[in-house]
N, C-alpha and C. Protein backbone atom coordinates (compact mmCIF):
# COMPACT_ATOMS: atom_id res chain seq x y z
N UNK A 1 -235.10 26.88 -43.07
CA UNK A 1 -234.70 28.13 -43.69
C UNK A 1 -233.18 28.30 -43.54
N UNK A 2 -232.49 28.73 -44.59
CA UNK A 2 -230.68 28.66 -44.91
C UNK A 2 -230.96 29.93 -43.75
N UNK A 3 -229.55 29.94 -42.70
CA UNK A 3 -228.69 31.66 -42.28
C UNK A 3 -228.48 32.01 -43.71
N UNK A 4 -228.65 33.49 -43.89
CA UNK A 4 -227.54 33.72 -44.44
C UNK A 4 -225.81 34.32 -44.35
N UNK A 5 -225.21 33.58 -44.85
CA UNK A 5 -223.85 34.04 -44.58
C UNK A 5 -223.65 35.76 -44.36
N UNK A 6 -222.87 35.93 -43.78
CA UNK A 6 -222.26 37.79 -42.94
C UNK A 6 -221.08 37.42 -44.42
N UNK A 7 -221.05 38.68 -44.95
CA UNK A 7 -220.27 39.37 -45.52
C UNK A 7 -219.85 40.25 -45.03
N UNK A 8 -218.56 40.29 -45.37
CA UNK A 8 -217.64 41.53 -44.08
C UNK A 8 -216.96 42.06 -45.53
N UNK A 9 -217.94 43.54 -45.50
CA UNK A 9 -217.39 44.48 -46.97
C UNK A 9 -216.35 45.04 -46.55
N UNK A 10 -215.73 45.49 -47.13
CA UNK A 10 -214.57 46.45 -47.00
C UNK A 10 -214.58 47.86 -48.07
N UNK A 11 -214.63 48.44 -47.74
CA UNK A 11 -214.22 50.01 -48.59
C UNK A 11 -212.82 49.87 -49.71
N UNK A 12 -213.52 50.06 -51.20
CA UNK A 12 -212.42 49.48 -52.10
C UNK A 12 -211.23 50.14 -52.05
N UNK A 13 -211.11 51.84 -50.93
CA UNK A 13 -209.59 52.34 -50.70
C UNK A 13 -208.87 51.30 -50.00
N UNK A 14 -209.78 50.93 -48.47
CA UNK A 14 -208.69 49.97 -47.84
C UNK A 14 -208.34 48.82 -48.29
N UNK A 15 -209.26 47.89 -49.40
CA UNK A 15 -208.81 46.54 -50.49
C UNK A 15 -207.74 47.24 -51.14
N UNK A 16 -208.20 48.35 -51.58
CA UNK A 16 -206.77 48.47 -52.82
C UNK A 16 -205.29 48.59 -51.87
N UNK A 17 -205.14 49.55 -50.92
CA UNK A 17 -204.17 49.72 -49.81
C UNK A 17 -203.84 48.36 -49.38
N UNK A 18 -204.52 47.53 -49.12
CA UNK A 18 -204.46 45.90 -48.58
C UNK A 18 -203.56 45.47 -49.85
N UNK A 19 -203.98 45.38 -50.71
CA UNK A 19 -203.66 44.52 -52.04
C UNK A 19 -202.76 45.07 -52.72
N UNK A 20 -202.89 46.21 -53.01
CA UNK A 20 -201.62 46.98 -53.83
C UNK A 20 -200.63 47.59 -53.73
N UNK A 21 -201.41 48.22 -52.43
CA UNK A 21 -199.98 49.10 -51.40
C UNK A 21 -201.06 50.53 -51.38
N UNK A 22 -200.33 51.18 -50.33
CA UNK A 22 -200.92 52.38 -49.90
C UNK A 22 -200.42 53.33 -50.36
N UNK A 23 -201.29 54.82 -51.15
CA UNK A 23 -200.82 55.83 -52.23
C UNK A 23 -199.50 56.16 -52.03
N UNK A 24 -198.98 56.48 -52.56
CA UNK A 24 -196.86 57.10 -53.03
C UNK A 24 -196.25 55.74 -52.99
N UNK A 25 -196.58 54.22 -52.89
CA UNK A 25 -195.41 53.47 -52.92
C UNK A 25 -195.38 53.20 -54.62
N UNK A 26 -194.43 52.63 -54.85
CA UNK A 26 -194.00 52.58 -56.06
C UNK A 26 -195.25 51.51 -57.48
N UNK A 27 -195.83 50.57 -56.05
CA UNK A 27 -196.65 49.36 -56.96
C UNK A 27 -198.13 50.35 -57.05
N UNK A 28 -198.53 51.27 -56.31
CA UNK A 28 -199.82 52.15 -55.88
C UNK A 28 -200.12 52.55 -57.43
N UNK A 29 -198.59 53.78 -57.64
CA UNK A 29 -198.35 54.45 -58.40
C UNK A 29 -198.63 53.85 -60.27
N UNK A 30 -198.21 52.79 -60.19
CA UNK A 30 -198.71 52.31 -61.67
C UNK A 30 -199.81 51.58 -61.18
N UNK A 31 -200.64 50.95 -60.24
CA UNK A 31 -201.53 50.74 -60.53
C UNK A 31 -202.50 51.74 -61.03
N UNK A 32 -202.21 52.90 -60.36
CA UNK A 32 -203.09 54.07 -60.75
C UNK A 32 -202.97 54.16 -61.91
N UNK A 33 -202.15 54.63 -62.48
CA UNK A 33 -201.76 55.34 -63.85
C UNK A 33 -202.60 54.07 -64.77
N UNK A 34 -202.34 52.64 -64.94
CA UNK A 34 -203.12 51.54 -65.41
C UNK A 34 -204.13 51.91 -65.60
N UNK A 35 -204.71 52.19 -64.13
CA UNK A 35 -206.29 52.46 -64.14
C UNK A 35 -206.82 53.42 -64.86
N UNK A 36 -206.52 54.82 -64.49
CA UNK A 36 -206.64 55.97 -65.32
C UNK A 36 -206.58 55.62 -67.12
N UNK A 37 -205.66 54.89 -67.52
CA UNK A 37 -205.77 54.46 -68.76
C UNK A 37 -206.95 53.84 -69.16
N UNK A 38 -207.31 52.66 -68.51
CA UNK A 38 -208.10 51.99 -68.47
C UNK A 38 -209.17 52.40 -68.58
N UNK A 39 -209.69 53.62 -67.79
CA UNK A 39 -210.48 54.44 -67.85
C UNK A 39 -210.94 55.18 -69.13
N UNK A 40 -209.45 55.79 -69.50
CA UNK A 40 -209.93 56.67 -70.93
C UNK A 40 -210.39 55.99 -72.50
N UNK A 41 -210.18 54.62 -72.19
CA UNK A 41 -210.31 53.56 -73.10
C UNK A 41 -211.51 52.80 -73.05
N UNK A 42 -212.43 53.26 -71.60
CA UNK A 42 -213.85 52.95 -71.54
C UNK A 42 -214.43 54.16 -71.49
N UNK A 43 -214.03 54.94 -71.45
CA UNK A 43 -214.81 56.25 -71.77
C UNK A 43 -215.02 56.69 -73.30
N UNK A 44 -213.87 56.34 -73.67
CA UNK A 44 -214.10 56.72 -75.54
C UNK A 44 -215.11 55.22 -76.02
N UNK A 45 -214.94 54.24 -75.57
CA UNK A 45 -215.91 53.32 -75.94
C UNK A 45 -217.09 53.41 -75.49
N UNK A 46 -217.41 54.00 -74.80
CA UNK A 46 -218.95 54.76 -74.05
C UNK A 46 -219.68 55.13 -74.76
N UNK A 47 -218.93 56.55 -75.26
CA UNK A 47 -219.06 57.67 -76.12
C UNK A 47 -219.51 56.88 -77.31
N UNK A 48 -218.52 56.13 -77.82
CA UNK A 48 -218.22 55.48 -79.63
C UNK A 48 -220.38 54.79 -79.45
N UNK A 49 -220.34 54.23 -78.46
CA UNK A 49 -221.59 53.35 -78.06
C UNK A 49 -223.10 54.16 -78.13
N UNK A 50 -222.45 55.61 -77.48
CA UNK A 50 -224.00 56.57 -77.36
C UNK A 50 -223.86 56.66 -78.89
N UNK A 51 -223.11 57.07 -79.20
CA UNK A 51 -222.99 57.83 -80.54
C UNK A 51 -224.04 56.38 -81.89
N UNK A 52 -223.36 55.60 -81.44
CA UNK A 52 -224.27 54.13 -82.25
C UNK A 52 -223.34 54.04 -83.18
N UNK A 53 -221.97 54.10 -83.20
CA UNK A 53 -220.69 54.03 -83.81
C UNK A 53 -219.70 52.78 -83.95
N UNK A 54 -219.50 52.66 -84.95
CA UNK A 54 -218.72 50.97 -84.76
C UNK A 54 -217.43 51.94 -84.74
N UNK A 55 -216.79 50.78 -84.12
CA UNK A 55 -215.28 51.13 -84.50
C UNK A 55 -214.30 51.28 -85.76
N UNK A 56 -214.98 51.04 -86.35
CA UNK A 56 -214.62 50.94 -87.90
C UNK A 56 -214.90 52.51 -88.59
N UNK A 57 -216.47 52.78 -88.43
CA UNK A 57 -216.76 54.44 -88.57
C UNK A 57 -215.74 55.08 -87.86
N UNK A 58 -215.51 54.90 -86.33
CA UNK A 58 -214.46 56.00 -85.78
C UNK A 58 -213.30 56.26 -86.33
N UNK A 59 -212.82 55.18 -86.84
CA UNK A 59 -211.42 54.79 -87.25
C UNK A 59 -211.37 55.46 -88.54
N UNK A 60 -212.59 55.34 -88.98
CA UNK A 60 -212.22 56.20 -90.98
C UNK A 60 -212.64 57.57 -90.61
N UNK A 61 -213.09 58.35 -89.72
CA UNK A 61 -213.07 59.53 -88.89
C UNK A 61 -211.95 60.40 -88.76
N UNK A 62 -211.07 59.26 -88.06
CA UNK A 62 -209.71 59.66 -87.90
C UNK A 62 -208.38 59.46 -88.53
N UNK A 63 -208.79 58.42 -89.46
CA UNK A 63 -207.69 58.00 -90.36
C UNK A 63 -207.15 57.18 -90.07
N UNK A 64 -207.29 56.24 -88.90
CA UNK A 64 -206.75 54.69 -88.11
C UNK A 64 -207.53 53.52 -88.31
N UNK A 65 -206.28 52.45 -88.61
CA UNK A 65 -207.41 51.13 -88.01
C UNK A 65 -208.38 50.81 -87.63
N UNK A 66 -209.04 50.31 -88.05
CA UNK A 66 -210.30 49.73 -86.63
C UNK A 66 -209.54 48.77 -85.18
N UNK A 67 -208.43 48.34 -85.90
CA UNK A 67 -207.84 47.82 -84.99
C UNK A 67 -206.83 48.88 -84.04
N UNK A 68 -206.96 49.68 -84.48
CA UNK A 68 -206.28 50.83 -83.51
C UNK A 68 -206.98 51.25 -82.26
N UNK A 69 -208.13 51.29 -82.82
CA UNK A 69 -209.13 52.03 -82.14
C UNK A 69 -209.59 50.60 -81.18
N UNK A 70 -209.70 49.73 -81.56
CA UNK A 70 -210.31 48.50 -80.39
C UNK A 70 -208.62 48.35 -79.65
N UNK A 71 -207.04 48.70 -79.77
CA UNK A 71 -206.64 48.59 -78.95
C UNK A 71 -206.86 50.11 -77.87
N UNK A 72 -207.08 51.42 -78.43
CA UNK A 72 -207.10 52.27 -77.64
C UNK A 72 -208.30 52.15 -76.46
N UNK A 73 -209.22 51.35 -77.03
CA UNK A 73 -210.80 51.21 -76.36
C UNK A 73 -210.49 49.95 -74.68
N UNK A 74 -209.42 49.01 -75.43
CA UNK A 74 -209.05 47.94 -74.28
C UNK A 74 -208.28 48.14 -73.44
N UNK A 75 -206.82 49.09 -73.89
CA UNK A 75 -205.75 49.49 -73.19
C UNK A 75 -205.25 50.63 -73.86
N UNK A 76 -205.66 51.77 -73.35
CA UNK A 76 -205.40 53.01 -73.74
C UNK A 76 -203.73 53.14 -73.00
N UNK A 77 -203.06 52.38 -73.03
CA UNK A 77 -202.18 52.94 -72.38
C UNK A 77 -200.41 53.89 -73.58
N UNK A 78 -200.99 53.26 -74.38
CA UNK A 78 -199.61 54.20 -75.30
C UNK A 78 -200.70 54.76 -76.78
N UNK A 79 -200.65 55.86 -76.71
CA UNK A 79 -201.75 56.67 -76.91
C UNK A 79 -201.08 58.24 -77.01
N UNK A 80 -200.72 58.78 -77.97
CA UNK A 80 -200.65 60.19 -78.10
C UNK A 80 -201.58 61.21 -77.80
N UNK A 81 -201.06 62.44 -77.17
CA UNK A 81 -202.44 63.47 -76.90
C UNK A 81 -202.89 63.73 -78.01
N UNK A 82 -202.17 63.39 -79.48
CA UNK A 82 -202.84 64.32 -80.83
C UNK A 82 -203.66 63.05 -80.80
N UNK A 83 -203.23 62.02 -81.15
CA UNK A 83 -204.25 60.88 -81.08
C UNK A 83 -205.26 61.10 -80.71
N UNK A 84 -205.89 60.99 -79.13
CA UNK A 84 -206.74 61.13 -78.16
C UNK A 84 -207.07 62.31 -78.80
N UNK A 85 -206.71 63.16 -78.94
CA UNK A 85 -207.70 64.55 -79.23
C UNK A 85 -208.38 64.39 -80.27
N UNK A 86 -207.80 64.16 -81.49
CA UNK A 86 -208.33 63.28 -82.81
C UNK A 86 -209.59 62.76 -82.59
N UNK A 87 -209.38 61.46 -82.13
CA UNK A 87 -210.74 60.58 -81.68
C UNK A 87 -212.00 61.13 -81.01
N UNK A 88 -211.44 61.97 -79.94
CA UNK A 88 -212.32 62.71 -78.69
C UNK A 88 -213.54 63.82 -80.24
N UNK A 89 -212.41 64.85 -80.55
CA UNK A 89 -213.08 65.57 -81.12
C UNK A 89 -213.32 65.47 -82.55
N UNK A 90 -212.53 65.18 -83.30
CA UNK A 90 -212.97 64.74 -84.94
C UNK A 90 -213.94 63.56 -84.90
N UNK A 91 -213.63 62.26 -84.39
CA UNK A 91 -214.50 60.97 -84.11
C UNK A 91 -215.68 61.08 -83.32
N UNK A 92 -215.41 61.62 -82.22
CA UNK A 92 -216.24 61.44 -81.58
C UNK A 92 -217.64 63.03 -81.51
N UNK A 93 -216.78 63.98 -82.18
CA UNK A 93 -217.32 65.14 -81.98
C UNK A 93 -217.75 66.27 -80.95
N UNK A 94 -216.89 65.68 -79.59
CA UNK A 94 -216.67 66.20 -78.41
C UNK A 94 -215.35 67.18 -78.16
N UNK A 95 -214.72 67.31 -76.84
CA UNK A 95 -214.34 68.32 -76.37
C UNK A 95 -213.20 67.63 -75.15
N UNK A 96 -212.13 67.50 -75.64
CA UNK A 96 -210.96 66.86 -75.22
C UNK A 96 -210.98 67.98 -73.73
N UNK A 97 -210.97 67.41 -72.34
CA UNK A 97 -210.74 68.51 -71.05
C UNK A 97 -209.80 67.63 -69.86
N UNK A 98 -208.37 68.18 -70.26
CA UNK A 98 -207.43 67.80 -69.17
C UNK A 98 -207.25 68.32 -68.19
N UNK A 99 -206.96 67.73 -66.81
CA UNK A 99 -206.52 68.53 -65.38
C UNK A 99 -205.81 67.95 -65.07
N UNK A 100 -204.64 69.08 -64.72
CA UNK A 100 -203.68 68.97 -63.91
C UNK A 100 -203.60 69.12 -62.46
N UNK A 101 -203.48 68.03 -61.46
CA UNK A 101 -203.63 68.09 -60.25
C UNK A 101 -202.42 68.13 -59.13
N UNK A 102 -202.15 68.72 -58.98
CA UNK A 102 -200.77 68.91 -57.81
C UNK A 102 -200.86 69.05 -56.27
């Protein structure tokens, strides 16, 4: 009968702190912001998915590309709020909700 090998997990704050740097340094800071993008670009592709929506429907929704919309879906990162609101609520038929955190 194989051991099985010990995996020694780690908590993905202290990997990311290990690997990226620990929150306020300068490399932390855009990794975040990346991510957060990253995020809003799998969240509208979520949505586009419940909905049973190609990207092509969203896009004649809003008046963009299909290729607009598969870059906002991969890398949301240069992206207007009228944009995003567009998509969120004309395309998608939802309810655009920002917070500001300080």
């Amino acid at each position: 009968m194989k051991k099985k090998k010990d995996i020694n997990l780690v908590p993905l704050d202290e990997f990311i702190d290990e690997f990226i740097g620990p929150e306020g340094t300068e490399k932390r800071i855009e990794f975040d912001k990346e991510f957060e993008n990253f995020m809003i670009g799998m969240l509208i592709k979520e949505s586009r998915l419940k909905l049973e929506m190609t990207q092509e429907e969203l896009a004649r929704k809003v008046n963009k590309k299909r290729e607009y919309i598969s870059r906002v879906e991969n890398n949301c990162g240069n992206i207007t709020l009228k944009s995003l609101r567009d998509i969120v609520e004309a395309g998608l038929g939802g309810k655009l909700k920002i917070e500001i955190v300080l």
